[in-house]
PDB file of N, CA and C in Angstrom:
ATOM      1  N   UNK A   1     135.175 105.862 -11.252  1.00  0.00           N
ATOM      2  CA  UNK A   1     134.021 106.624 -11.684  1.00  0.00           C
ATOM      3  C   UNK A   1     134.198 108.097 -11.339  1.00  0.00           C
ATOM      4  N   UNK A   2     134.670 108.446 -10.557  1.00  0.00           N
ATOM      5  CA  UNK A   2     135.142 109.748  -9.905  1.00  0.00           C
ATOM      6  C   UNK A   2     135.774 110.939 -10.897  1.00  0.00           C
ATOM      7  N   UNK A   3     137.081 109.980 -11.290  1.00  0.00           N
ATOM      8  CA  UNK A   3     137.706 110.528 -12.537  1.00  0.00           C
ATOM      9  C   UNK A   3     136.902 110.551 -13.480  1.00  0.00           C
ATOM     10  N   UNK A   4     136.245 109.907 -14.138  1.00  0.00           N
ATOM     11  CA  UNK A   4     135.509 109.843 -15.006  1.00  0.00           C
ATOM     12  C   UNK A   4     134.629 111.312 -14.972  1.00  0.00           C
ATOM     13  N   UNK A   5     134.283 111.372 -13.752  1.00  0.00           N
ATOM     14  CA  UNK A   5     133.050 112.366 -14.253  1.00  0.00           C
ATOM     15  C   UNK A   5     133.390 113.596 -13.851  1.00  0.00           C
ATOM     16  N   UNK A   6     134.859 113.712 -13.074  1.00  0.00           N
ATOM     17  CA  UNK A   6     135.490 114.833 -13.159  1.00  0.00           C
ATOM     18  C   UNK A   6     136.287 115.163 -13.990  1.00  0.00           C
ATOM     19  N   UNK A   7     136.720 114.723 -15.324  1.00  0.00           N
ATOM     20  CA  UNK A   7     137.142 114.825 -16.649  1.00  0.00           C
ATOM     21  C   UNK A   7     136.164 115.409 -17.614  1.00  0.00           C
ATOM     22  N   UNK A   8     135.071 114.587 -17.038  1.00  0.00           N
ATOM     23  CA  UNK A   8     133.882 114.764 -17.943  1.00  0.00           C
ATOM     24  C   UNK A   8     133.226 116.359 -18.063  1.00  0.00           C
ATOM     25  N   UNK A   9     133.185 116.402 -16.572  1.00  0.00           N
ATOM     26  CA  UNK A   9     132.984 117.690 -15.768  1.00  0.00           C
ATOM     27  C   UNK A   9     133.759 119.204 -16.248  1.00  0.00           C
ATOM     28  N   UNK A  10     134.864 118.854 -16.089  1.00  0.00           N
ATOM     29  CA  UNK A  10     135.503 119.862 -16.367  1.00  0.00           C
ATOM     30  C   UNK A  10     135.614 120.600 -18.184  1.00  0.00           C
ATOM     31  N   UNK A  11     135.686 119.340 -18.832  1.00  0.00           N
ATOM     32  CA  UNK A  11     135.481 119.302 -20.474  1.00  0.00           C
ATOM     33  C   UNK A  11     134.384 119.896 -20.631  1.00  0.00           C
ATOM     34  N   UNK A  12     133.316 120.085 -20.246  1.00  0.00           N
ATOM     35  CA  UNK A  12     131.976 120.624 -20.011  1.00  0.00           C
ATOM     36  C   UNK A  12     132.067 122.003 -19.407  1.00  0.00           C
ATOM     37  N   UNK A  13     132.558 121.851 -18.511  1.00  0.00           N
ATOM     38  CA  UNK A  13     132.296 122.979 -17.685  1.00  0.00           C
ATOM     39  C   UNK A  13     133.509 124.427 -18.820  1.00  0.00           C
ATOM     40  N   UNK A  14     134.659 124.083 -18.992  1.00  0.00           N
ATOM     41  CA  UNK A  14     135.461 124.909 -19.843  1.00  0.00           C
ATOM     42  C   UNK A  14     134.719 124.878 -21.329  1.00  0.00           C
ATOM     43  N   UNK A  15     134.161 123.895 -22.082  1.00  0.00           N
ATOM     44  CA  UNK A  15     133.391 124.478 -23.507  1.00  0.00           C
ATOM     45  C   UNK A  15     132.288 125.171 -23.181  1.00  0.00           C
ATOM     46  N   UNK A  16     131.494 124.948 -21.736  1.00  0.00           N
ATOM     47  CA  UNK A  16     130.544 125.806 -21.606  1.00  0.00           C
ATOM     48  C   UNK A  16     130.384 127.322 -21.674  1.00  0.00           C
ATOM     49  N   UNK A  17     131.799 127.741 -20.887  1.00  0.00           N
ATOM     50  CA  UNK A  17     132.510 129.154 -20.425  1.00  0.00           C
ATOM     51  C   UNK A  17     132.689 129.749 -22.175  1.00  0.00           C
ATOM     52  N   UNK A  18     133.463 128.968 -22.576  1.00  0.00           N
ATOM     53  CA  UNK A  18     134.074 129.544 -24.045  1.00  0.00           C
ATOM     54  C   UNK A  18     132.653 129.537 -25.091  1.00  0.00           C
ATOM     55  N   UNK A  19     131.742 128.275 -25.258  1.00  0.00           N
ATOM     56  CA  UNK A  19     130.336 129.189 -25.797  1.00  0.00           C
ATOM     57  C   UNK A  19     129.574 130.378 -25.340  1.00  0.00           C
ATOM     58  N   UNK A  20     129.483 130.320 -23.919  1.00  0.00           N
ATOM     59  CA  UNK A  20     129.033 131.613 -23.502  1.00  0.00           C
ATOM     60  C   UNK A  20     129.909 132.739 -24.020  1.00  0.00           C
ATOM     61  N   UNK A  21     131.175 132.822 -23.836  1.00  0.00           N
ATOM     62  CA  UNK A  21     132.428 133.883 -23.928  1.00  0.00           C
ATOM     63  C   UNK A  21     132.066 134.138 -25.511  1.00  0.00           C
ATOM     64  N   UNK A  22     131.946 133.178 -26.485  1.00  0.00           N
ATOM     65  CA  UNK A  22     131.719 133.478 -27.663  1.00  0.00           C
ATOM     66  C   UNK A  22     130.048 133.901 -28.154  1.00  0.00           C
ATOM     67  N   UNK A  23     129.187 133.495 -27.664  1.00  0.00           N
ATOM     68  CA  UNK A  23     127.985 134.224 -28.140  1.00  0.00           C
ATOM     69  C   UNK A  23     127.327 135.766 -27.188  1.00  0.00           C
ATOM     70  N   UNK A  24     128.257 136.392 -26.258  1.00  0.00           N
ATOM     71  CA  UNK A  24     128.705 137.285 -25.816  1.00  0.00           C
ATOM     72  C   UNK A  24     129.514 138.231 -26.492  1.00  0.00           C
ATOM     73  N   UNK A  25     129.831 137.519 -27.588  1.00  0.00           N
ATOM     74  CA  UNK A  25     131.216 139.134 -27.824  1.00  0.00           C
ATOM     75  C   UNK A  25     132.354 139.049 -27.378  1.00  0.00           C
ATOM     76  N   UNK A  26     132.421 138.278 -26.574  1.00  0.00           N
ATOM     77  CA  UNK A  26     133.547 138.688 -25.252  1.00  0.00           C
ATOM     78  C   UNK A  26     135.120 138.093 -26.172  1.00  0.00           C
ATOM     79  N   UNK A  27     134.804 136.308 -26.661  1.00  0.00           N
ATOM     80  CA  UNK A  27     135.790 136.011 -27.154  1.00  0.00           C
ATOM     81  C   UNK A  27     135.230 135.743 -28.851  1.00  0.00           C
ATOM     82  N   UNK A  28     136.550 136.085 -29.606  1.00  0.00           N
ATOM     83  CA  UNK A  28     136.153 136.602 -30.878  1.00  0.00           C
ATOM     84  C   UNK A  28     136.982 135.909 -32.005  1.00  0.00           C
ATOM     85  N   UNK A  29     137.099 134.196 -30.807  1.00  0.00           N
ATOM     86  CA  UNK A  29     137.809 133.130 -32.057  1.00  0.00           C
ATOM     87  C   UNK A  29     136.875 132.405 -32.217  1.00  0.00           C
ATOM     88  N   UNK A  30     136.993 131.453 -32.993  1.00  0.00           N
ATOM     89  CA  UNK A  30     137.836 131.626 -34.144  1.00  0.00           C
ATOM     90  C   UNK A  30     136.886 133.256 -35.086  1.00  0.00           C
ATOM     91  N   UNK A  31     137.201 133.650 -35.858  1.00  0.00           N
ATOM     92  CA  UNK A  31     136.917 134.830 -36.115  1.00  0.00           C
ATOM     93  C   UNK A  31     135.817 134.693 -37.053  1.00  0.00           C
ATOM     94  N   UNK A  32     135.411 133.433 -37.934  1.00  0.00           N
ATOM     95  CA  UNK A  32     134.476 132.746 -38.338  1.00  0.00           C
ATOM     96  C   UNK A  32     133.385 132.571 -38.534  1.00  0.00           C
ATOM     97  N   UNK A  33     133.759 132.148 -36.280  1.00  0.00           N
ATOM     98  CA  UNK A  33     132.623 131.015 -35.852  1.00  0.00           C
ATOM     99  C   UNK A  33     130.932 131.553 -36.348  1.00  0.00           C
ATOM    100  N   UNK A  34     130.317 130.044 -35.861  1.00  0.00           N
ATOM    101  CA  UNK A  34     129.149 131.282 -36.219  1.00  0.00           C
ATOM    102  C   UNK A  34     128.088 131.344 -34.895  1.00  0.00           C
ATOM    103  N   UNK A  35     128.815 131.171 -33.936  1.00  0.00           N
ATOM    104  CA  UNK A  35     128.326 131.322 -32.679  1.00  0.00           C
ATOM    105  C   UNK A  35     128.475 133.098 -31.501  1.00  0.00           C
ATOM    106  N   UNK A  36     129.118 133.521 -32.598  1.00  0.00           N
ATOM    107  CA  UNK A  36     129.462 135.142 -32.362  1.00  0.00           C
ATOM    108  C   UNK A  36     128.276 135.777 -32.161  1.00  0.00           C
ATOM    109  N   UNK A  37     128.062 136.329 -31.013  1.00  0.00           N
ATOM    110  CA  UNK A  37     127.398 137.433 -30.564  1.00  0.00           C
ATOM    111  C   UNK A  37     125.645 136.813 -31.515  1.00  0.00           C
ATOM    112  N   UNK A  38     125.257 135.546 -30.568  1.00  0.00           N
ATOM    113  CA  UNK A  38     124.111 134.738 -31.078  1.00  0.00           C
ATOM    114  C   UNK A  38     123.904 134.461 -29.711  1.00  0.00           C
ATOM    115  N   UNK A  39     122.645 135.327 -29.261  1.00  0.00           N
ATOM    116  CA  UNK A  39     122.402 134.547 -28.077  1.00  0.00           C
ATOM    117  C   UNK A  39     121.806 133.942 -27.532  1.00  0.00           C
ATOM    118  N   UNK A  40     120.908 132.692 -28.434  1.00  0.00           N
ATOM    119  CA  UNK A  40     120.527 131.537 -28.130  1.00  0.00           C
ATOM    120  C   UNK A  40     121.737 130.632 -27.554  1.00  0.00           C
ATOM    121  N   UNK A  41     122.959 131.023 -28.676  1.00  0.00           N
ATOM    122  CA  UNK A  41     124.047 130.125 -27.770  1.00  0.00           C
ATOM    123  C   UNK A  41     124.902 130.163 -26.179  1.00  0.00           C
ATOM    124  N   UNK A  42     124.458 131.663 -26.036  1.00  0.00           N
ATOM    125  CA  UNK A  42     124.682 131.887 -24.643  1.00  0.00           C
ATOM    126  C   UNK A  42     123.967 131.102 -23.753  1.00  0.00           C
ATOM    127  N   UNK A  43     122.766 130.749 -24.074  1.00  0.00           N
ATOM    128  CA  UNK A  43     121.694 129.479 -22.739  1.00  0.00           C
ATOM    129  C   UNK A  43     122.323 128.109 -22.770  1.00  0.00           C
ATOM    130  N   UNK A  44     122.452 128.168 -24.336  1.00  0.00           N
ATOM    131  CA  UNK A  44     123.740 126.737 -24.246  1.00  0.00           C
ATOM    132  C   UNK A  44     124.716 126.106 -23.972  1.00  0.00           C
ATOM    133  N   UNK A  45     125.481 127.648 -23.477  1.00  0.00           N
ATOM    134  CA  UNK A  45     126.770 127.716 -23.170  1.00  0.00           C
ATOM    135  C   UNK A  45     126.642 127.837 -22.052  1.00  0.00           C
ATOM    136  N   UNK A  46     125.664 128.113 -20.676  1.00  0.00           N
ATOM    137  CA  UNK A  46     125.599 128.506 -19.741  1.00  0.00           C
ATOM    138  C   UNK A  46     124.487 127.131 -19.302  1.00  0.00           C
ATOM    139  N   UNK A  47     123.866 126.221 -20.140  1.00  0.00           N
ATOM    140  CA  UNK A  47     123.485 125.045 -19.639  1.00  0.00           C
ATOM    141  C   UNK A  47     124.665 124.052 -19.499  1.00  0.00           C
ATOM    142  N   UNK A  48     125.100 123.940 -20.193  1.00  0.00           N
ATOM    143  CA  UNK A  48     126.277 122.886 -20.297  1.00  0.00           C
ATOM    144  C   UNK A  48     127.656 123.609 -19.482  1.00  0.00           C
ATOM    145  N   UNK A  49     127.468 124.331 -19.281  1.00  0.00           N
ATOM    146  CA  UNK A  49     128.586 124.674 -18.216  1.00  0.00           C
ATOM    147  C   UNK A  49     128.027 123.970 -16.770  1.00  0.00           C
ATOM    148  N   UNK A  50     126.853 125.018 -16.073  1.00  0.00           N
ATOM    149  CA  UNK A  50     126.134 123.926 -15.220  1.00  0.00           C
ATOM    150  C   UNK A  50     126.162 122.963 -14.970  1.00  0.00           C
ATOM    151  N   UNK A  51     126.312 121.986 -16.146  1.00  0.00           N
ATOM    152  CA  UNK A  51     126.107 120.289 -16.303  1.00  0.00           C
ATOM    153  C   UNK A  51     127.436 120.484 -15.807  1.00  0.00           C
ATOM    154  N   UNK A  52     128.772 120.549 -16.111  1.00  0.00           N
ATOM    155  CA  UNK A  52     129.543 120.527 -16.255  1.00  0.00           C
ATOM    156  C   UNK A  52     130.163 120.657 -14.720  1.00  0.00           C
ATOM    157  N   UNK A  53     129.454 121.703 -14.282  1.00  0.00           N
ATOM    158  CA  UNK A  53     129.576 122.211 -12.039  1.00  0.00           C
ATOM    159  C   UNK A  53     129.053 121.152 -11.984  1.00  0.00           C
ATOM    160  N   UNK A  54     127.874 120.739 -11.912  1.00  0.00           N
ATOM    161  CA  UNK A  54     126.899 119.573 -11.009  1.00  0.00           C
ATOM    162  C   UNK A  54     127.671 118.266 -11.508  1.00  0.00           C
ATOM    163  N   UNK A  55     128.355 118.297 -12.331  1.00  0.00           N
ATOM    164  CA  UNK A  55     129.407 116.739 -12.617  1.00  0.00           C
ATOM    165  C   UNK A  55     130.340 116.548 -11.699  1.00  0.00           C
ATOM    166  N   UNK A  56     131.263 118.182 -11.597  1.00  0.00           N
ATOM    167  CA  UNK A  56     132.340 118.215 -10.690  1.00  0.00           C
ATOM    168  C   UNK A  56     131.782 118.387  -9.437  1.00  0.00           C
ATOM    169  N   UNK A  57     130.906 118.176  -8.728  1.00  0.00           N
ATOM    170  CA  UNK A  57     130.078 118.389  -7.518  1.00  0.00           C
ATOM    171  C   UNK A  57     130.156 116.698  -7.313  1.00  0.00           C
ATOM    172  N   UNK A  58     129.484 116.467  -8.183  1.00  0.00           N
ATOM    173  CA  UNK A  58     129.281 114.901  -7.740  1.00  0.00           C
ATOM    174  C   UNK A  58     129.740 113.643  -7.664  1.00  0.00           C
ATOM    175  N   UNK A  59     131.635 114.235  -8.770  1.00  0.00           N
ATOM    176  CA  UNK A  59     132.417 113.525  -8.588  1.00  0.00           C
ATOM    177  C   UNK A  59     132.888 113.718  -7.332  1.00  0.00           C
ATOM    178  N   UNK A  60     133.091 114.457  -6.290  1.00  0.00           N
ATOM    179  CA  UNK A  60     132.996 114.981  -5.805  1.00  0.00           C
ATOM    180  C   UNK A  60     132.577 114.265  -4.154  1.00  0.00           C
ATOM    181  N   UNK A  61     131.626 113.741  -4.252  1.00  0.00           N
ATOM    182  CA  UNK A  61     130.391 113.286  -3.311  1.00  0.00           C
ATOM    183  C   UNK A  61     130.838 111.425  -3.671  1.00  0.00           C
ATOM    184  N   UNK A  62     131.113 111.207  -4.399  1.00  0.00           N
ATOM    185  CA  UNK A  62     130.921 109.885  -5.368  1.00  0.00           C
ATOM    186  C   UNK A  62     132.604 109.057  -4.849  1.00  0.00           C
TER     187      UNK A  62
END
């Protein structure tokens, strides 16, 4: 279970970083997207990153 939710965790925690990075400006792939410099998707990207810490926390503990 450990692995599990530190796989889980981390998959989360890195798409979280890269939605934030992308509805920021910051990263500007795919060149497309339509999550560019939208920043409702920044809370999304910065919730699910969170999820993503408190997974690797508790695999962690677990």
């Amino acid at each position: 279970m450990r692995i599990l939710f530190l796989i889980i965790g981390l998959l989360a925690l890195v798409m979280g970083l890269i939605w934030t990075g992308q509805s920021a400006g910051l990263i500007q792939w795919p060149a497309q997207s339509f999550m560019i410099n939208q920043s409702q998707w920044m809370w999304y990207g910065a919730s699910t990153a969170f999820g993503g810490l408190l997974l690797i926390l508790i695999s962690r503990k677990v």
